[in-house]
PDB file of N, CA and C in Angstrom:
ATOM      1  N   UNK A   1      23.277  43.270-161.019  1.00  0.00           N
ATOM      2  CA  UNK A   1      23.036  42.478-162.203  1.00  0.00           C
ATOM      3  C   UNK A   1      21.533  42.427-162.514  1.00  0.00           C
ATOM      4  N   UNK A   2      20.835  42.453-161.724  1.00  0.00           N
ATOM      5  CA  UNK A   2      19.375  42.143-161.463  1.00  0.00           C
ATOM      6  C   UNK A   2      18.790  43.556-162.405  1.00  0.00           C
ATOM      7  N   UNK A   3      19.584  44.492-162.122  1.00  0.00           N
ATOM      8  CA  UNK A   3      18.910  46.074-162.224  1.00  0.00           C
ATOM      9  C   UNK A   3      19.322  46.047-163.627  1.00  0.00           C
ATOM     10  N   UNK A   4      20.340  45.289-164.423  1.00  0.00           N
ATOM     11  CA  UNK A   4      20.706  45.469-165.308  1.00  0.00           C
ATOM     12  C   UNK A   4      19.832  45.007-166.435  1.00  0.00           C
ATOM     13  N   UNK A   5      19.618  43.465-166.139  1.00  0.00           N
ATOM     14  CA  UNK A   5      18.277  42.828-166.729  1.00  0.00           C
ATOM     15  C   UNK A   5      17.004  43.338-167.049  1.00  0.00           C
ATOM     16  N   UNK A   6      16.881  44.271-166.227  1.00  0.00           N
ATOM     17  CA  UNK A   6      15.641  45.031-165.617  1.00  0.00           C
ATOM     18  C   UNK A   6      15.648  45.729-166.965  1.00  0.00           C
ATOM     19  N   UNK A   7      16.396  46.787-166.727  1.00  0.00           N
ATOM     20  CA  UNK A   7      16.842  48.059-168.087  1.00  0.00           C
ATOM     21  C   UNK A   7      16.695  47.342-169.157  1.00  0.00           C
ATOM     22  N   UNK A   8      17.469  46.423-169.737  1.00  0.00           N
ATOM     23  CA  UNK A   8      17.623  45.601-170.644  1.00  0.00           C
ATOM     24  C   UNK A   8      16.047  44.912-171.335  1.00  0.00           C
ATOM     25  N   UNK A   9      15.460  44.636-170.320  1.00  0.00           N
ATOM     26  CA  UNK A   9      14.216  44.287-170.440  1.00  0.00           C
ATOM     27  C   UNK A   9      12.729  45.166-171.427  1.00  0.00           C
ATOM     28  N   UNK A  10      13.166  46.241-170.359  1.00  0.00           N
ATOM     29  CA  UNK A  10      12.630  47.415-170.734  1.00  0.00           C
ATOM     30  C   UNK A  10      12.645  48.451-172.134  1.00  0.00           C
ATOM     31  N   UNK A  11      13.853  48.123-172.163  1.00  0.00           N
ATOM     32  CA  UNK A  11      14.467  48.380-173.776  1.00  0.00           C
ATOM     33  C   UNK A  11      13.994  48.474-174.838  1.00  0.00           C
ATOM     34  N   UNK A  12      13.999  46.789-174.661  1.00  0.00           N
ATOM     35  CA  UNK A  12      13.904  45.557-175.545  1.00  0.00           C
ATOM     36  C   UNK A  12      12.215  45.900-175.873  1.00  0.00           C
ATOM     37  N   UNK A  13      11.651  46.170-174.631  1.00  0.00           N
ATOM     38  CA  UNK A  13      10.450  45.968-174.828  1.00  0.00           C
ATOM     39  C   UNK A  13       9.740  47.197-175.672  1.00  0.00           C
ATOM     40  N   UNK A  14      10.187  48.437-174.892  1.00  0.00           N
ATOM     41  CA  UNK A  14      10.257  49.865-176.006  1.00  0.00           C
ATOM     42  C   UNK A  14      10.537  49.555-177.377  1.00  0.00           C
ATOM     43  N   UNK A  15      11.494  49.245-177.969  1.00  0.00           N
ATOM     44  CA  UNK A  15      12.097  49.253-179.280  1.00  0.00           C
ATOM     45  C   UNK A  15      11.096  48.334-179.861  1.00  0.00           C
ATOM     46  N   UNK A  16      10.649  47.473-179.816  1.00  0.00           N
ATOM     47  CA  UNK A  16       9.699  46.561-180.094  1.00  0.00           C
ATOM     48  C   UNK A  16       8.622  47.182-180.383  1.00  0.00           C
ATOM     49  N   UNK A  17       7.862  48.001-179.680  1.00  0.00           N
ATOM     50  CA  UNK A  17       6.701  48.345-179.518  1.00  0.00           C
ATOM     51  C   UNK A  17       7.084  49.683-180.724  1.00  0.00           C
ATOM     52  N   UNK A  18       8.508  50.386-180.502  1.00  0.00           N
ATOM     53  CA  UNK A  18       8.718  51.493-181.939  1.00  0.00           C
ATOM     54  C   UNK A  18       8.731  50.613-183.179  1.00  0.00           C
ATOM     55  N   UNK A  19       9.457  49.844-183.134  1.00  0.00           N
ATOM     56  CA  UNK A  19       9.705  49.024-184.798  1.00  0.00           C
ATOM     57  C   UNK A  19       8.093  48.634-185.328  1.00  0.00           C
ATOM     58  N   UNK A  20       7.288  48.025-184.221  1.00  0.00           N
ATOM     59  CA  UNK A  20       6.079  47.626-184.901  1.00  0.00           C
ATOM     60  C   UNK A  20       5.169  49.040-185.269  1.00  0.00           C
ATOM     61  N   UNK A  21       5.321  49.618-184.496  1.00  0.00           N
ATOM     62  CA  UNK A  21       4.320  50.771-184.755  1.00  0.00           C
ATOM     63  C   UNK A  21       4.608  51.362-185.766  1.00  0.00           C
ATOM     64  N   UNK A  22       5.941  51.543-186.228  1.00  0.00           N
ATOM     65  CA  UNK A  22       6.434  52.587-187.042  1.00  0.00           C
ATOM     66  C   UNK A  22       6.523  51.696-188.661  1.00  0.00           C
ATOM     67  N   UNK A  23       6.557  50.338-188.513  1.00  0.00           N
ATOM     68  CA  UNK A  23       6.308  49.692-189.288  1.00  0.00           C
ATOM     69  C   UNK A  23       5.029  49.371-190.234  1.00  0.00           C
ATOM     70  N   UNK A  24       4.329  49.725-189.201  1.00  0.00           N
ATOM     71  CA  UNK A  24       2.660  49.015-189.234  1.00  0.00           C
ATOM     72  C   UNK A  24       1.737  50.705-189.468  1.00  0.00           C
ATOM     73  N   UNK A  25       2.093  51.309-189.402  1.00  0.00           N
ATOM     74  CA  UNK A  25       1.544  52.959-189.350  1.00  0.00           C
ATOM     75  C   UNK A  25       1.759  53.746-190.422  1.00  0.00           C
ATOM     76  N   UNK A  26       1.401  54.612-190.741  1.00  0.00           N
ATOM     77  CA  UNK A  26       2.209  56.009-191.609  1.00  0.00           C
ATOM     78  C   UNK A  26       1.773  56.960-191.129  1.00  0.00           C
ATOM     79  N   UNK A  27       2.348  56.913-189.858  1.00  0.00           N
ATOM     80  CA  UNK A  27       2.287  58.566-188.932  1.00  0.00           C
ATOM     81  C   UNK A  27       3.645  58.853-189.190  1.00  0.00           C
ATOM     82  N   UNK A  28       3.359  60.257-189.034  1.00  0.00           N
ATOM     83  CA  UNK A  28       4.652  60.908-188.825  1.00  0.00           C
ATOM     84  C   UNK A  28       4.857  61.778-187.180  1.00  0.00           C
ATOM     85  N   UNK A  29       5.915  61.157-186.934  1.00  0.00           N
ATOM     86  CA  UNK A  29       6.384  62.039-185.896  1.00  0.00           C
ATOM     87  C   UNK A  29       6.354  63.658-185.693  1.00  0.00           C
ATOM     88  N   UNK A  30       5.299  64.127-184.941  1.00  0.00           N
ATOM     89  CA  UNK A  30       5.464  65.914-184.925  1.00  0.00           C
ATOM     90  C   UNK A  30       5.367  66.040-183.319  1.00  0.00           C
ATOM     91  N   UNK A  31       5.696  67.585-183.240  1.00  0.00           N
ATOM     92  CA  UNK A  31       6.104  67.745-181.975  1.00  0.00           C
ATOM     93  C   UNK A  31       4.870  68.406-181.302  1.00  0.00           C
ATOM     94  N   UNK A  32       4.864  68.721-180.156  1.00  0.00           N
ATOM     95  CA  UNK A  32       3.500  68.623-179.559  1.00  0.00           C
ATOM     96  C   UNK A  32       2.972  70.525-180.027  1.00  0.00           C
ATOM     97  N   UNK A  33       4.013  71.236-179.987  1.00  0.00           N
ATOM     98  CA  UNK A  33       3.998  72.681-180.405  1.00  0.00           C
ATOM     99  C   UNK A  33       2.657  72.794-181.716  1.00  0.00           C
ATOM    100  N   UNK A  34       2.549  72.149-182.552  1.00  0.00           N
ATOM    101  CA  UNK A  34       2.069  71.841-183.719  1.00  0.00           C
ATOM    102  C   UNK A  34       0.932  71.830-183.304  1.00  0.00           C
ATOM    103  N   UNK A  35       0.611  70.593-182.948  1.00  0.00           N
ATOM    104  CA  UNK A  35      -0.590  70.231-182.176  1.00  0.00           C
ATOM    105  C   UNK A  35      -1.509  70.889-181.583  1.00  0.00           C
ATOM    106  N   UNK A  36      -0.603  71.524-180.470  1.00  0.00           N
ATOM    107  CA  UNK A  36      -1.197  72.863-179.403  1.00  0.00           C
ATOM    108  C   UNK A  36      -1.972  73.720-180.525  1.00  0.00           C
ATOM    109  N   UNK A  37      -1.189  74.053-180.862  1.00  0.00           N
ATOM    110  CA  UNK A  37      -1.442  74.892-182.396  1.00  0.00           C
ATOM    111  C   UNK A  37      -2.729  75.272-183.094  1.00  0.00           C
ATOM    112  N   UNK A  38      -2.762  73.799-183.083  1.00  0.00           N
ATOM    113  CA  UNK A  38      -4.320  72.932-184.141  1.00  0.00           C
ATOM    114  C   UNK A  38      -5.326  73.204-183.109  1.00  0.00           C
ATOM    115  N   UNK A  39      -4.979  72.792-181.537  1.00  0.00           N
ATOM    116  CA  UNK A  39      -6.075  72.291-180.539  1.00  0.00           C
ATOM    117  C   UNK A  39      -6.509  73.748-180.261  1.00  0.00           C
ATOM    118  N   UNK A  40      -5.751  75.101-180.175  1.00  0.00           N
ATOM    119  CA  UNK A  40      -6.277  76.109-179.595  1.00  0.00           C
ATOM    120  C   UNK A  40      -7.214  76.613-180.656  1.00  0.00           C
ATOM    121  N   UNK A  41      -6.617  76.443-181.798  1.00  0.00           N
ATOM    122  CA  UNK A  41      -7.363  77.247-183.156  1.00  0.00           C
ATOM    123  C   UNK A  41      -8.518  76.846-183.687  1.00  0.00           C
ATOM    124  N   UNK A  42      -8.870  75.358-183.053  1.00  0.00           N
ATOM    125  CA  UNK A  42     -10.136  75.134-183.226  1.00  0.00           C
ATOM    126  C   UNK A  42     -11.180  75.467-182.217  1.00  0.00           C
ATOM    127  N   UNK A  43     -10.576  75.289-180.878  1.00  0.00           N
ATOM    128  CA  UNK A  43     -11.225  75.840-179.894  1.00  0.00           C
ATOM    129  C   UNK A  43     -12.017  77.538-179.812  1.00  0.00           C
ATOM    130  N   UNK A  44     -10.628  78.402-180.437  1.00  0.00           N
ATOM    131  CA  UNK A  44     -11.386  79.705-180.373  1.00  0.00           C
ATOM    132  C   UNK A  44     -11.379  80.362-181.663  1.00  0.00           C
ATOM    133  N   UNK A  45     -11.889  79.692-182.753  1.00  0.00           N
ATOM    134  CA  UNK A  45     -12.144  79.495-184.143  1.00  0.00           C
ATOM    135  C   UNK A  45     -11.140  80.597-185.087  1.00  0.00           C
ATOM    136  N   UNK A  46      -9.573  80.349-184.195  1.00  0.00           N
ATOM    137  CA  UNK A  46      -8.811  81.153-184.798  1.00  0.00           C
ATOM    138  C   UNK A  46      -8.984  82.307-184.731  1.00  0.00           C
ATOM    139  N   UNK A  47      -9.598  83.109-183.564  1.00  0.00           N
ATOM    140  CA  UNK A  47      -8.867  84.151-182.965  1.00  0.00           C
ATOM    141  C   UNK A  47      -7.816  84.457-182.036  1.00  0.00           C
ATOM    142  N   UNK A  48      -7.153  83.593-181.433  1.00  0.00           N
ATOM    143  CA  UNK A  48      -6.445  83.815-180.489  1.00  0.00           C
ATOM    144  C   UNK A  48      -5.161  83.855-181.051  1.00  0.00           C
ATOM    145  N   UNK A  49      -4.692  85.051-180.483  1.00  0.00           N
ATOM    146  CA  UNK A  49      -3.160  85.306-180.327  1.00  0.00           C
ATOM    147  C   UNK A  49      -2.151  85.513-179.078  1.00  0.00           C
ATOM    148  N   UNK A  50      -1.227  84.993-178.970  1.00  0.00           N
ATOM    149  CA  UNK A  50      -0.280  84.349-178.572  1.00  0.00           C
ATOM    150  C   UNK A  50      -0.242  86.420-177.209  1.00  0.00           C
ATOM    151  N   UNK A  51      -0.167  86.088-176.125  1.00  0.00           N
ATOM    152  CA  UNK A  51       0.569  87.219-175.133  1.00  0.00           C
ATOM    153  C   UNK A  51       1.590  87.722-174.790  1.00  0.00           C
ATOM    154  N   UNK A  52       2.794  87.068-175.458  1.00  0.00           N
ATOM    155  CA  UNK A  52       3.982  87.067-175.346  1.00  0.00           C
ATOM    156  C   UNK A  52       5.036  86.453-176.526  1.00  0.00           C
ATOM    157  N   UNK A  53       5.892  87.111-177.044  1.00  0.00           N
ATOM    158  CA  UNK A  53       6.299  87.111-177.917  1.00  0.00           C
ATOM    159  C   UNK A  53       8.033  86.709-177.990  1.00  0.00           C
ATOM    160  N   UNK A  54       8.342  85.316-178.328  1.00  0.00           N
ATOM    161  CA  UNK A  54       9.911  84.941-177.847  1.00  0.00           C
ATOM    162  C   UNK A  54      10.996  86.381-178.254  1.00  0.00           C
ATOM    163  N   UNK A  55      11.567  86.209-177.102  1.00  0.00           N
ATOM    164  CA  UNK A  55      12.616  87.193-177.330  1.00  0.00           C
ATOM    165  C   UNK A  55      13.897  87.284-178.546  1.00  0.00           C
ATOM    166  N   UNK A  56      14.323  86.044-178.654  1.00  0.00           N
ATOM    167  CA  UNK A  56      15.038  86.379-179.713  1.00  0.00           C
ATOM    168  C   UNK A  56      14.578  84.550-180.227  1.00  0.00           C
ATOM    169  N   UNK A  57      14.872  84.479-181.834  1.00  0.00           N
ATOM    170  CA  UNK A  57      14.104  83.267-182.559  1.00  0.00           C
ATOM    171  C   UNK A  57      15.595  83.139-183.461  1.00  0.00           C
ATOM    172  N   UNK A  58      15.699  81.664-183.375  1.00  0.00           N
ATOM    173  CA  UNK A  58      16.798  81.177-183.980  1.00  0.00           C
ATOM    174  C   UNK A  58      16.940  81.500-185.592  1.00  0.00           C
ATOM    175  N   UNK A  59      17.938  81.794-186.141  1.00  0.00           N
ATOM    176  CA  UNK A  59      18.113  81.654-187.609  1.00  0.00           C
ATOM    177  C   UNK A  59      17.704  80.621-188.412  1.00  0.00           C
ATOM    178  N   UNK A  60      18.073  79.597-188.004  1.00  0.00           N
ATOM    179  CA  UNK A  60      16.996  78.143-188.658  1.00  0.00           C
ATOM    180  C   UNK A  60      16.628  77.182-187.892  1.00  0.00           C
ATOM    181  N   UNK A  61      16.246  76.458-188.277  1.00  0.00           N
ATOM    182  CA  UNK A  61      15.433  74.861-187.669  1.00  0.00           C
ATOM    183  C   UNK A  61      17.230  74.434-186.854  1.00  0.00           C
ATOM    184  N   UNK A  62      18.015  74.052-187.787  1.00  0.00           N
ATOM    185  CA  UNK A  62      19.361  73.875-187.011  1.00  0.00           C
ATOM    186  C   UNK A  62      20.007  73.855-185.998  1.00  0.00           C
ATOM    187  N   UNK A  63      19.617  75.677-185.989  1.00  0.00           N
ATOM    188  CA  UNK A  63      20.190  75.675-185.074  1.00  0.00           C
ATOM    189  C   UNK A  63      19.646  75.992-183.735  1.00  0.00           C
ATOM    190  N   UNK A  64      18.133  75.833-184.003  1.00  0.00           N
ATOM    191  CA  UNK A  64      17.110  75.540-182.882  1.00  0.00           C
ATOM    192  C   UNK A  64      17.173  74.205-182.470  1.00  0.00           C
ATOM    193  N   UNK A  65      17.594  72.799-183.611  1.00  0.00           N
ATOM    194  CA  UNK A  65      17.491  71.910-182.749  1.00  0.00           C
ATOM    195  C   UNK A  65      18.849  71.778-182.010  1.00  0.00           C
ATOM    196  N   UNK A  66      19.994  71.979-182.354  1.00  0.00           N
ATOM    197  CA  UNK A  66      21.129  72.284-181.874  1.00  0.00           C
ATOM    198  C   UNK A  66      21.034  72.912-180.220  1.00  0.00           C
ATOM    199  N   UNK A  67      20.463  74.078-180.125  1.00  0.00           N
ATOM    200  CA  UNK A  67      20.332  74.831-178.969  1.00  0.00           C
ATOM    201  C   UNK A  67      19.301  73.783-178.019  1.00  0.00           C
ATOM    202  N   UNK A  68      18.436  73.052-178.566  1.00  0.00           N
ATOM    203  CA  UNK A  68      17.354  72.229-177.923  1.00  0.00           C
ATOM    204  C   UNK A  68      18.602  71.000-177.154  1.00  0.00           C
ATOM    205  N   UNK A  69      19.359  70.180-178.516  1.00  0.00           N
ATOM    206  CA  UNK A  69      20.535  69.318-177.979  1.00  0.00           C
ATOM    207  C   UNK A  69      21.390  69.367-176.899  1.00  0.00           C
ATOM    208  N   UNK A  70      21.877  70.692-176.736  1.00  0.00           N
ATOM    209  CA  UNK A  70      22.674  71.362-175.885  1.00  0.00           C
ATOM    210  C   UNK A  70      21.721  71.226-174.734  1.00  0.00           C
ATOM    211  N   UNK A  71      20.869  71.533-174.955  1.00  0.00           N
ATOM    212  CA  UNK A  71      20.360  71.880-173.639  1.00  0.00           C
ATOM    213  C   UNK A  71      19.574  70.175-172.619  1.00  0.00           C
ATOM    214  N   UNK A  72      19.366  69.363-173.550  1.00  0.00           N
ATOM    215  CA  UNK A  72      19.186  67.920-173.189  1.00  0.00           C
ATOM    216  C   UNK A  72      20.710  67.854-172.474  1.00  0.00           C
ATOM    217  N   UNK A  73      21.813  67.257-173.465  1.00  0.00           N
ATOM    218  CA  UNK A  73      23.422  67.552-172.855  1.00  0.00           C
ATOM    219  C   UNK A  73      23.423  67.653-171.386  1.00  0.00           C
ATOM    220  N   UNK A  74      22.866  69.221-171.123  1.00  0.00           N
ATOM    221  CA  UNK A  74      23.376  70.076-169.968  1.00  0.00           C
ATOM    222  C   UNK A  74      22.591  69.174-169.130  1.00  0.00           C
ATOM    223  N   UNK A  75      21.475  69.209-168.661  1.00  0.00           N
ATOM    224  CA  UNK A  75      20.440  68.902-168.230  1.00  0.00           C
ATOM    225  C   UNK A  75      20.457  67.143-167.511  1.00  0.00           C
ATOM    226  N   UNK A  76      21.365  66.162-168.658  1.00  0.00           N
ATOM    227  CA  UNK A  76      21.740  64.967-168.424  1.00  0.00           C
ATOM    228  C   UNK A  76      22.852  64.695-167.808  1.00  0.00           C
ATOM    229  N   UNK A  77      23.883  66.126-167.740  1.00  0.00           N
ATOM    230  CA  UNK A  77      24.897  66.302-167.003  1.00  0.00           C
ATOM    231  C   UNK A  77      25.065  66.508-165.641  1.00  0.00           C
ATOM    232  N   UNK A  78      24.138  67.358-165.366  1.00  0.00           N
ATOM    233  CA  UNK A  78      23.129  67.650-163.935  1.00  0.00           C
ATOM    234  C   UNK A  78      22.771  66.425-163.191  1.00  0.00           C
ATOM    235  N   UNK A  79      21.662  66.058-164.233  1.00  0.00           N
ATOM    236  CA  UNK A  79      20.938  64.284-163.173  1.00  0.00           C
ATOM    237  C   UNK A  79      22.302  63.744-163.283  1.00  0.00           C
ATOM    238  N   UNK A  80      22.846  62.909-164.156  1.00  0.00           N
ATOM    239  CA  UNK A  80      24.355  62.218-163.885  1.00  0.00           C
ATOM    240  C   UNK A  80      24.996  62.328-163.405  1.00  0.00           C
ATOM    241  N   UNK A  81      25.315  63.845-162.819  1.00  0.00           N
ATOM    242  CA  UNK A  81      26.222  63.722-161.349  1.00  0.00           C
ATOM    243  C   UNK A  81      25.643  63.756-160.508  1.00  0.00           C
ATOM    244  N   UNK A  82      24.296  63.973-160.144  1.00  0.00           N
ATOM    245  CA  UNK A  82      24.013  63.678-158.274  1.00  0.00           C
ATOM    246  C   UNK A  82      23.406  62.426-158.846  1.00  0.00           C
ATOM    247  N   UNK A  83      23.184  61.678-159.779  1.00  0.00           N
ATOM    248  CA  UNK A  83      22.900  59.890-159.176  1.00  0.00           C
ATOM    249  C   UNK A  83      24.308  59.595-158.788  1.00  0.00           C
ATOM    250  N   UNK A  84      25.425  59.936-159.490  1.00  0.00           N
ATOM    251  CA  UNK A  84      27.073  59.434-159.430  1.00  0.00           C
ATOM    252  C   UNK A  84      27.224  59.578-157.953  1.00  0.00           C
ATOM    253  N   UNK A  85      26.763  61.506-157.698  1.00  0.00           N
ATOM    254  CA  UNK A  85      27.550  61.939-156.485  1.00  0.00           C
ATOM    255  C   UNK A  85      26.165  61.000-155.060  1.00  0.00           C
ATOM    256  N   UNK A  86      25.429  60.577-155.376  1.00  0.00           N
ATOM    257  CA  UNK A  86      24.210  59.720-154.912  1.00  0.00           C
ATOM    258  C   UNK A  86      24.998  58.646-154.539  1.00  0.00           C
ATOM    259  N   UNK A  87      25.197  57.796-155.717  1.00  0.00           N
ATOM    260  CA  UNK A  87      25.657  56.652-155.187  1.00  0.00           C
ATOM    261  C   UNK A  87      26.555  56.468-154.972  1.00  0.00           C
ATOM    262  N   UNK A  88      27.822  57.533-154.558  1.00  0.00           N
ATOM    263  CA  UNK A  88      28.932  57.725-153.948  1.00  0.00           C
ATOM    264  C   UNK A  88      28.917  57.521-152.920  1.00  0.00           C
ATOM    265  N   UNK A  89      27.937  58.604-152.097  1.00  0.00           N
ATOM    266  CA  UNK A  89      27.610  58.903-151.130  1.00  0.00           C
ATOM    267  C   UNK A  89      26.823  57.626-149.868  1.00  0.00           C
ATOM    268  N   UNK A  90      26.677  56.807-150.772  1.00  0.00           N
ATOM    269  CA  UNK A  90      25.939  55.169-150.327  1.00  0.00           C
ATOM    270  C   UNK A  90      27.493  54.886-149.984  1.00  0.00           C
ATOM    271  N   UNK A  91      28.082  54.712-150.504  1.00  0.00           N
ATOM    272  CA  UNK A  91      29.560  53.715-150.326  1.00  0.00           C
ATOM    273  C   UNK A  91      30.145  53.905-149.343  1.00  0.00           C
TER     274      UNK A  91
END
């Protein structure tokens, strides 16, 4: 119960800290890719190019974030069974 409060707490306290910020701001959310982007191109005054080149590149934004989703999914499926098979294993 204690651990539950805890989470709960924590939450509460996150969401708070999003509503005001996002309230109180006019940023927009971008992803760090972008960024990198900006930070290298000023650094080497926009010569640098990339050494490696993705192998295959999604048809749209879609279904890149789709493939990104899936792969959170999988990934949360993984940790969720060894905390499960974890705290099985306590009992």
């Amino acid at each position: 119960m204690k651990g539950e409060l805890i989470a709960l707490a924590i939450i509460l306290v996150f969401t708070a800290q999003f509503l005001y910020i996002s309230s109180s701001t006019d940023a927009e959310f971008g992803g760090a890719d972008g960024e990198a982007e900006g930070v290298i191109g000023e650094l080497t005054g926009g010569t640098y190019e990339p050494i490696a080149e993705p192998l295959w590149e999604p048809p749209s934004g879609e279904i890149e974030s789709l493939l990104f989703g899936l792969q959170i999914a999988f990934g949360a499926l993984i940790i969720g069974y060894f905390f499960g098979y974890y705290q099985r294993s306590k009992v």
